[in-house]
Protein backbone atom coordinates (compact mmCIF):
# COMPACT_ATOMS: atom_id res chain seq x y z
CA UNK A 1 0.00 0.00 0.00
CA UNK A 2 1.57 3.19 -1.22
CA UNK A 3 0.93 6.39 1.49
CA UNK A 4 0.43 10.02 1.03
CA UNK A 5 -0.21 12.65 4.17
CA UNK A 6 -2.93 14.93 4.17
CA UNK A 7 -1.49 17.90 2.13
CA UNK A 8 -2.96 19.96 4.92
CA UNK A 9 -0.98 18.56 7.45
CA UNK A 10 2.46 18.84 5.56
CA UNK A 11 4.23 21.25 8.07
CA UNK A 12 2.42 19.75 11.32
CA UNK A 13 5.88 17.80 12.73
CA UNK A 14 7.36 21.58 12.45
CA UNK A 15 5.01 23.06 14.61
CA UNK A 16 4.17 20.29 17.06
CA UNK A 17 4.47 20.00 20.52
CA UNK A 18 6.25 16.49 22.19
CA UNK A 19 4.57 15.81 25.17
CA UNK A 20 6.68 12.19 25.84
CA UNK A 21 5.20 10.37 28.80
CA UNK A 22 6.61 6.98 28.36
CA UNK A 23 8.90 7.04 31.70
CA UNK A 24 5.96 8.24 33.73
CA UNK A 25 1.87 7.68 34.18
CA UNK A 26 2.60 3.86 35.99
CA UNK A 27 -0.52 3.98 38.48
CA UNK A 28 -2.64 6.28 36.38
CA UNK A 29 -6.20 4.38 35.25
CA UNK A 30 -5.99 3.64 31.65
CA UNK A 31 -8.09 6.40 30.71
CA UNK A 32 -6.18 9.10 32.40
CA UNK A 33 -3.75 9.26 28.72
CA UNK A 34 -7.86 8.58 26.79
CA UNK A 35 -8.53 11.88 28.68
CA UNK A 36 -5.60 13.79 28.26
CA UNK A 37 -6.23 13.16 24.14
CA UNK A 38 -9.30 14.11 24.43
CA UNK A 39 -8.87 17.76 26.26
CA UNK A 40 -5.53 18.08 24.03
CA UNK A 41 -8.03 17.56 20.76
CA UNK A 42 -10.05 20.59 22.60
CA UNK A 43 -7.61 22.96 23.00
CA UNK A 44 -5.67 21.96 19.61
CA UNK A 45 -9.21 22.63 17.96
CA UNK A 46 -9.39 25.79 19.28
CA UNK A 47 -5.61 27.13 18.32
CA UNK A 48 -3.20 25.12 20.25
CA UNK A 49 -0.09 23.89 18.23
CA UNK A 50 -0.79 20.35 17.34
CA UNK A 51 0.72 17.52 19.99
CA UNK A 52 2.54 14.04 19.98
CA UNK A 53 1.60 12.14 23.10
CA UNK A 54 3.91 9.42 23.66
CA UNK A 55 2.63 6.58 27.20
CA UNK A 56 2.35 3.80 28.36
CA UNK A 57 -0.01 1.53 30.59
CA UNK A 58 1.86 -1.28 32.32
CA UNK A 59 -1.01 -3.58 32.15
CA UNK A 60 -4.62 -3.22 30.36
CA UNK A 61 -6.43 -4.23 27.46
CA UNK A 62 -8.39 -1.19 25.96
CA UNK A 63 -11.73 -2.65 23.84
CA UNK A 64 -13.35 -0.85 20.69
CA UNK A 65 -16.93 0.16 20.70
CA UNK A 66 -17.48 -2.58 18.54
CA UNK A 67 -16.12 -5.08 21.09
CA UNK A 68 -18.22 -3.66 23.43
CA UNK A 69 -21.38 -4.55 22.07
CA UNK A 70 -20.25 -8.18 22.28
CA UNK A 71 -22.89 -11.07 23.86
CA UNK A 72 -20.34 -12.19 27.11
CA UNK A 73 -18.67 -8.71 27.12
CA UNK A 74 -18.91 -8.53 30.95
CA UNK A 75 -17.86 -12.07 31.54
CA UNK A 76 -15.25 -11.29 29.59
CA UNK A 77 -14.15 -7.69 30.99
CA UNK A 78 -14.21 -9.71 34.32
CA UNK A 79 -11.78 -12.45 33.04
CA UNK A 80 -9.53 -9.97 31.72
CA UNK A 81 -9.48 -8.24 35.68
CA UNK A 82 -8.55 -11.83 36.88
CA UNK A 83 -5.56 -12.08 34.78
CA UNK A 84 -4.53 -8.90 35.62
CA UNK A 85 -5.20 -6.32 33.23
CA UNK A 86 -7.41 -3.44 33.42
CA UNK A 87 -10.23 -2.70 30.84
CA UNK A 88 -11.85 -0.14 29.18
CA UNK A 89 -13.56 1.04 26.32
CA UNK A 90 -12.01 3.97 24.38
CA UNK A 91 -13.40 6.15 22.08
CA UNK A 92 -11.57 6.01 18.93
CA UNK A 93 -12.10 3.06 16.44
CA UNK A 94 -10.70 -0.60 16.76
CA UNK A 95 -10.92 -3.20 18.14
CA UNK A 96 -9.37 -4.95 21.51
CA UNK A 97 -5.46 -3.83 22.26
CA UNK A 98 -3.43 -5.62 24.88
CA UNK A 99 -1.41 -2.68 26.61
CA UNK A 100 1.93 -3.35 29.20
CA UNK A 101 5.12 -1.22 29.23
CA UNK A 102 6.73 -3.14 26.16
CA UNK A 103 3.96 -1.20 23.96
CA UNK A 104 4.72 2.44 23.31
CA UNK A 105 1.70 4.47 22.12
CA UNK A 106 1.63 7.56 20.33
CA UNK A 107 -0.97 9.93 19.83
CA UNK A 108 -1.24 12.97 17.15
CA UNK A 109 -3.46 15.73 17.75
CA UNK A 110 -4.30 17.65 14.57
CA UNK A 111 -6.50 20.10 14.16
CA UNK A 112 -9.16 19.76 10.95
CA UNK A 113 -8.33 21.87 8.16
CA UNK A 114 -11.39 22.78 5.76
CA UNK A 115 -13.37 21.84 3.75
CA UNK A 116 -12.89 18.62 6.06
CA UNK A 117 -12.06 15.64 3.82
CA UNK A 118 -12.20 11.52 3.95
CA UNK A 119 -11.09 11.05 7.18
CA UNK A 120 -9.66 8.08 5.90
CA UNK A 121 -6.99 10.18 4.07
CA UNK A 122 -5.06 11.06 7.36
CA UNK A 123 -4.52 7.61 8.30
CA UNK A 124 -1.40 7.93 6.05
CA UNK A 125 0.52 10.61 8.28
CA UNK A 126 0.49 8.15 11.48
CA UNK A 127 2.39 5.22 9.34
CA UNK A 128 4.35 7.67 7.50
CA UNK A 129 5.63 8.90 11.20
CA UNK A 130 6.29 5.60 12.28
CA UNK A 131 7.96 4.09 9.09
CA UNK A 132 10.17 7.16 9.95
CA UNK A 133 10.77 6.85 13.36
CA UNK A 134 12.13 3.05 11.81
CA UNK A 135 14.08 4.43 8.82
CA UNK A 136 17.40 4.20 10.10
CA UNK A 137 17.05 0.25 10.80
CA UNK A 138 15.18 -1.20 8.20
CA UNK A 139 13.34 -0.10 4.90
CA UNK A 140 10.78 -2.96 5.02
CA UNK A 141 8.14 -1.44 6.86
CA UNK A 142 4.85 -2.26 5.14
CA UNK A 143 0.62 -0.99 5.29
CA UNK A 144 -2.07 -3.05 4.74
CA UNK A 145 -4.13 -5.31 7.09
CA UNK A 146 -2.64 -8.54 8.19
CA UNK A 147 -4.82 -11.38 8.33
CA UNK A 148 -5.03 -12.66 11.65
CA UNK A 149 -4.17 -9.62 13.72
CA UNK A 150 -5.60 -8.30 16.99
CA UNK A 151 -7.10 -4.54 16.09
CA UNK A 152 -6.81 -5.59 12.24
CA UNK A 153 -7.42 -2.30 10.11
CA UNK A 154 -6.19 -1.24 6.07
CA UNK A 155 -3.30 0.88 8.03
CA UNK A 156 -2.19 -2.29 10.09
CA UNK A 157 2.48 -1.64 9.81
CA UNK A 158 4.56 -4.69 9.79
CA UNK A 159 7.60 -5.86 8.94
CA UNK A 160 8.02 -9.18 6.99
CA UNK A 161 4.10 -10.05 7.33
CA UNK A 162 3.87 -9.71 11.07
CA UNK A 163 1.91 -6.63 12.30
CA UNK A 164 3.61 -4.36 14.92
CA UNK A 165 1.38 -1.99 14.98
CA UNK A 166 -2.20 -0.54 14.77
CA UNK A 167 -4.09 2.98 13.78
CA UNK A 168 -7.19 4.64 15.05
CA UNK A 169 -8.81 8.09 14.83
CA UNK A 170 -10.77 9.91 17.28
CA UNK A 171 -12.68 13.05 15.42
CA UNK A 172 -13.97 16.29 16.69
CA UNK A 173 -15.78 19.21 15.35
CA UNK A 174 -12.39 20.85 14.87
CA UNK A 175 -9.94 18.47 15.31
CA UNK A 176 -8.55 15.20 15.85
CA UNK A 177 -6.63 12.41 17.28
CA UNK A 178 -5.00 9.65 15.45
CA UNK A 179 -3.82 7.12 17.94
CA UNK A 180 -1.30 4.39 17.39
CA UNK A 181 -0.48 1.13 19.61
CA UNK A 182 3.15 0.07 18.60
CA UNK A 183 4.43 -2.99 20.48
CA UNK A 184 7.77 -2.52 20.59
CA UNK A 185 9.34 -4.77 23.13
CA UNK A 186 8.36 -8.55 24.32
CA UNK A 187 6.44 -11.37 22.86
CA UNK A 188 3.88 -10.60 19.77
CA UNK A 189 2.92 -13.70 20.18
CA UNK A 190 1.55 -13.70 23.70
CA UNK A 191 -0.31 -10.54 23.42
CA UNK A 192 -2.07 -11.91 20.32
CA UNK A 193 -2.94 -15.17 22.34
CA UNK A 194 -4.25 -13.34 25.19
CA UNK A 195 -6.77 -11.09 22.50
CA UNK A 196 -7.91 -14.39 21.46
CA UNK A 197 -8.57 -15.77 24.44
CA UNK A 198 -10.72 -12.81 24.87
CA UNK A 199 -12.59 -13.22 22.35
CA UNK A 200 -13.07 -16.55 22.90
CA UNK A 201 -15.04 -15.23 26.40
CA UNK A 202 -16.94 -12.60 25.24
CA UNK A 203 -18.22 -14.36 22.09
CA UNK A 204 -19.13 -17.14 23.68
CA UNK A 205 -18.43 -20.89 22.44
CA UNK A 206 -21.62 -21.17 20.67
CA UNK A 207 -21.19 -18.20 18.32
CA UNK A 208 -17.89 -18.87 17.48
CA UNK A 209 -18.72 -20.43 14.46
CA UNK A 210 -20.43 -17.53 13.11
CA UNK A 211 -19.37 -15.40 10.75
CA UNK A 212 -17.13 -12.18 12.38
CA UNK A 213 -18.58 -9.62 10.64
CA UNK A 214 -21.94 -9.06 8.79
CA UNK A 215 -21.51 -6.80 5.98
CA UNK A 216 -24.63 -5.05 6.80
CA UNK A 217 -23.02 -4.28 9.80
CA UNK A 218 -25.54 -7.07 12.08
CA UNK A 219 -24.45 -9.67 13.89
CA UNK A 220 -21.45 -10.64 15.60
CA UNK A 221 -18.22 -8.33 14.50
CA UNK A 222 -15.01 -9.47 16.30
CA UNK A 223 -11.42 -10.16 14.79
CA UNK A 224 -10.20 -13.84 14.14
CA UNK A 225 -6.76 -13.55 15.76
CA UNK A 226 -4.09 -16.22 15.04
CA UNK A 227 -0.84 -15.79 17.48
CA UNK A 228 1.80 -15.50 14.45
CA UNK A 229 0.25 -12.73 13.36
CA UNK A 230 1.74 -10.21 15.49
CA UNK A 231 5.54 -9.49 16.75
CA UNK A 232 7.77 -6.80 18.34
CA UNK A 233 10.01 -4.70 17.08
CA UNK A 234 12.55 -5.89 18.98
CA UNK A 235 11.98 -9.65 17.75
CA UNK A 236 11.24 -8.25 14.20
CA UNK A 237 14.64 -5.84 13.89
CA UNK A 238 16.81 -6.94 16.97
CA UNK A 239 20.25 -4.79 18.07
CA UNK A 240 17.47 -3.03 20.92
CA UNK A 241 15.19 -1.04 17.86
CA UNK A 242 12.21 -1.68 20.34
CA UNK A 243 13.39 -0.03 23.56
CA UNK A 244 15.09 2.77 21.16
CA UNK A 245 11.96 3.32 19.23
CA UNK A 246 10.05 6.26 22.00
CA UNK A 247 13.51 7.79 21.86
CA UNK A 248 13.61 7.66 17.84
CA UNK A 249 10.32 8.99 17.45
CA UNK A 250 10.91 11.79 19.88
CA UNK A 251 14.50 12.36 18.15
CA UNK A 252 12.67 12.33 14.53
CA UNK A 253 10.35 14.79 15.40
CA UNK A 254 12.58 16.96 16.90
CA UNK A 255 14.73 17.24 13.91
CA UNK A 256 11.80 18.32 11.52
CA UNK A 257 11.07 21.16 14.25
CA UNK A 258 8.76 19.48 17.16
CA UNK A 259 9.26 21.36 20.61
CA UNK A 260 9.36 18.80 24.03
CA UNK A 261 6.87 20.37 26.50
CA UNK A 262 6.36 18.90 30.01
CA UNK A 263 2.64 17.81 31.69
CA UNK A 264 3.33 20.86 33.65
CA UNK A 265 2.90 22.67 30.47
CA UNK A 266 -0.41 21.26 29.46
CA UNK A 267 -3.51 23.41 28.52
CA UNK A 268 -5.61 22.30 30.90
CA UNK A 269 -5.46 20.87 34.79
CA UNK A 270 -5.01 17.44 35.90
CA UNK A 271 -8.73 18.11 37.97
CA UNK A 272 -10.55 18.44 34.11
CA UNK A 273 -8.41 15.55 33.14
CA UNK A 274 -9.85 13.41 36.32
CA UNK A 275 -13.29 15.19 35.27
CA UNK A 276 -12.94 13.35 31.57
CA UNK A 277 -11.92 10.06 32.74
CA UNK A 278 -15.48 9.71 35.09
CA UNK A 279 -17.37 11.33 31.88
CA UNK A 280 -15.44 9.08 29.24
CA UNK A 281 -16.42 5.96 31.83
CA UNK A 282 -20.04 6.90 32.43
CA UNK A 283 -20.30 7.26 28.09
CA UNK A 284 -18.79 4.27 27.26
CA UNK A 285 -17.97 1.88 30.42
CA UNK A 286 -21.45 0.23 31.06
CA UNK A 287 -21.24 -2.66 29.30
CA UNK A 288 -17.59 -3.92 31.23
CA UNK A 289 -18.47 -2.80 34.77
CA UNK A 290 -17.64 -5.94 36.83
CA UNK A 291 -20.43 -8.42 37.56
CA UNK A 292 -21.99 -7.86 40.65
CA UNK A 293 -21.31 -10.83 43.33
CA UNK A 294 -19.00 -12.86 40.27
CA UNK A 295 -20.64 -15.10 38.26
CA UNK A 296 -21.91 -15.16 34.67
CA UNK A 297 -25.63 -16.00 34.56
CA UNK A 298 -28.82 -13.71 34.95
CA UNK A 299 -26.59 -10.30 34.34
CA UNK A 300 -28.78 -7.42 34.63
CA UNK A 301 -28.39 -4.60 32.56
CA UNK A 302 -26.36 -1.68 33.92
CA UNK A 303 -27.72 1.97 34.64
CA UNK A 304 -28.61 3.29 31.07
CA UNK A 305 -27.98 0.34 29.32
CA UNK A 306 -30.22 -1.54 27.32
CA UNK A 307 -31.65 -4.68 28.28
């Protein structure tokens, strides 16, 4: 799949702001760096330069709306809590994204620039930026959706046939976020077995079978994931290209023009970011809120949500 950037965007790296996280954020909730995007898309919509938000969660698994909407989804939210790993459901696109500190994820706030086109077209400037970030190690960084992987989308990057990493884009009335998992250090492998398993859970044995996504958009949509799908770019490229990669990007950025600014620095306080994170919960988080006593028969609805 060939790539071109919005031409609107051409100068954005220039004028951007590097807000780099990655060595901080440990015991915040996984939406704390959903909320942050969210007020950043605000104030970048209404003038701020655009931003590069680099984190990381050391343990979580962060569902699509889509997923959401699954039969066993709380059955499944609540296996997910007893292996560890915190859920949520964001508010971009996608589908189900194991997180843990060997996954680096960036974020790229943009404001829209009219007349507002396919959104589809700025899908190009987040794998453009991370084939860059990469340039220097390998020139076999590929787009297009890998059969097989967790989060599979037309903008999935891999290396070889094994995706690395995943797009999604959060819109606005003036702006918006394109977010990007990269899973830069440990096993691929694992990560894509433990999206499986999930799947497994919140589809439920008996629908399995059936096909995982209805063209009309009915039915049961969920990702077939097979566990050689997916790698690291540390097992893909070796010599330490994972761990290097935050630094790379950061490094890559700064030499088109970017500017580092600290959390000190941000547009907004960390109360409105603590106010986002209970709205973004109460929108979205119905359908995983943990079964009341355990248990997976006779689940009630939640508080707003259908029955």
């Amino acid at each position: 799949m060939t790539t071109t950037p919005a031409a609107d965007h051409a100068n954005w790296a220039a004028e951007c702001r590097i807000l780099d996280l990655t060595a901080s954020g440990a015991g915040e909730p996984i939406l704390t760096p959903f909320a942050r995007d969210e007020l950043l898309c605000r104030a970048v919509g209404a003038g701020h330069p655009p931003v590069v938000h680099l984190w990381r969660h050391p343990r979580a698994v962060v569902l699509g709306l889509r997923d959401s909407r699954l039969p066993h989804i709380r059955e499944a939210a609540d296996w997910l809590r007893a292996q560890g790993y915190e859920p949520a459901v964001r508010n971009s696109g996608g589908a189900a994204v194991p997180l843990d500190d060997g996954v680096v994820n960036v974020s790229v706030v943009l404001p829209i620039v009219p007349p507002a086109g396919d959104f589809r077209a700025d899908f190009p400037l987040m794998a453009e930026l991370i084939r860059g970030a990469l340039k220097r190690r390998t020139d076999a960084v590929a787009f297009g959706e890998i059969a097989g992987a967790y989060c599979p989308g037309d903008y999935d990057v891999s290396v070889g046939g094994r995706k690395f990493c995943g797009i999604s884009q959060r819109r606005q009335m003036r702006s918006f976020v394109l977010h990007a998992f990269v899973v830069a250090q440990g096993s691929g492998r694992e990560r894509a077995e433990l999206a499986k398993r999930f799947y497994d859970v919140a589809v439920g044995e008996d629908s399995l079978s059936a096909a995982s996504c209805a063209v009309d958009g009915g039915g049961l949509c969920f990702p077939r994931v097979a566990a050689a799908s997916t790698a690291s770019i540390d097992e893909l490229l070796g010599d330490g290209a994972g761990g290097a990669f935050a630094a790379d990007l950061v490094g890559l950025l700064q030499a088109a023009g970017g500017q580092s600014m600290s959390a000190a620095e941000l547009p907004f306080a960390t109360a409105e970011v603590e106010q986002m994170c209970g709205e973004l919960e109460r929108r979205y988080g119905a359908p995983i809120r943990p079964i009341a006593g355990g248990g997976d028969a006779g689940i009630a609805p939640a508080p707003g949500e259908a029955g």
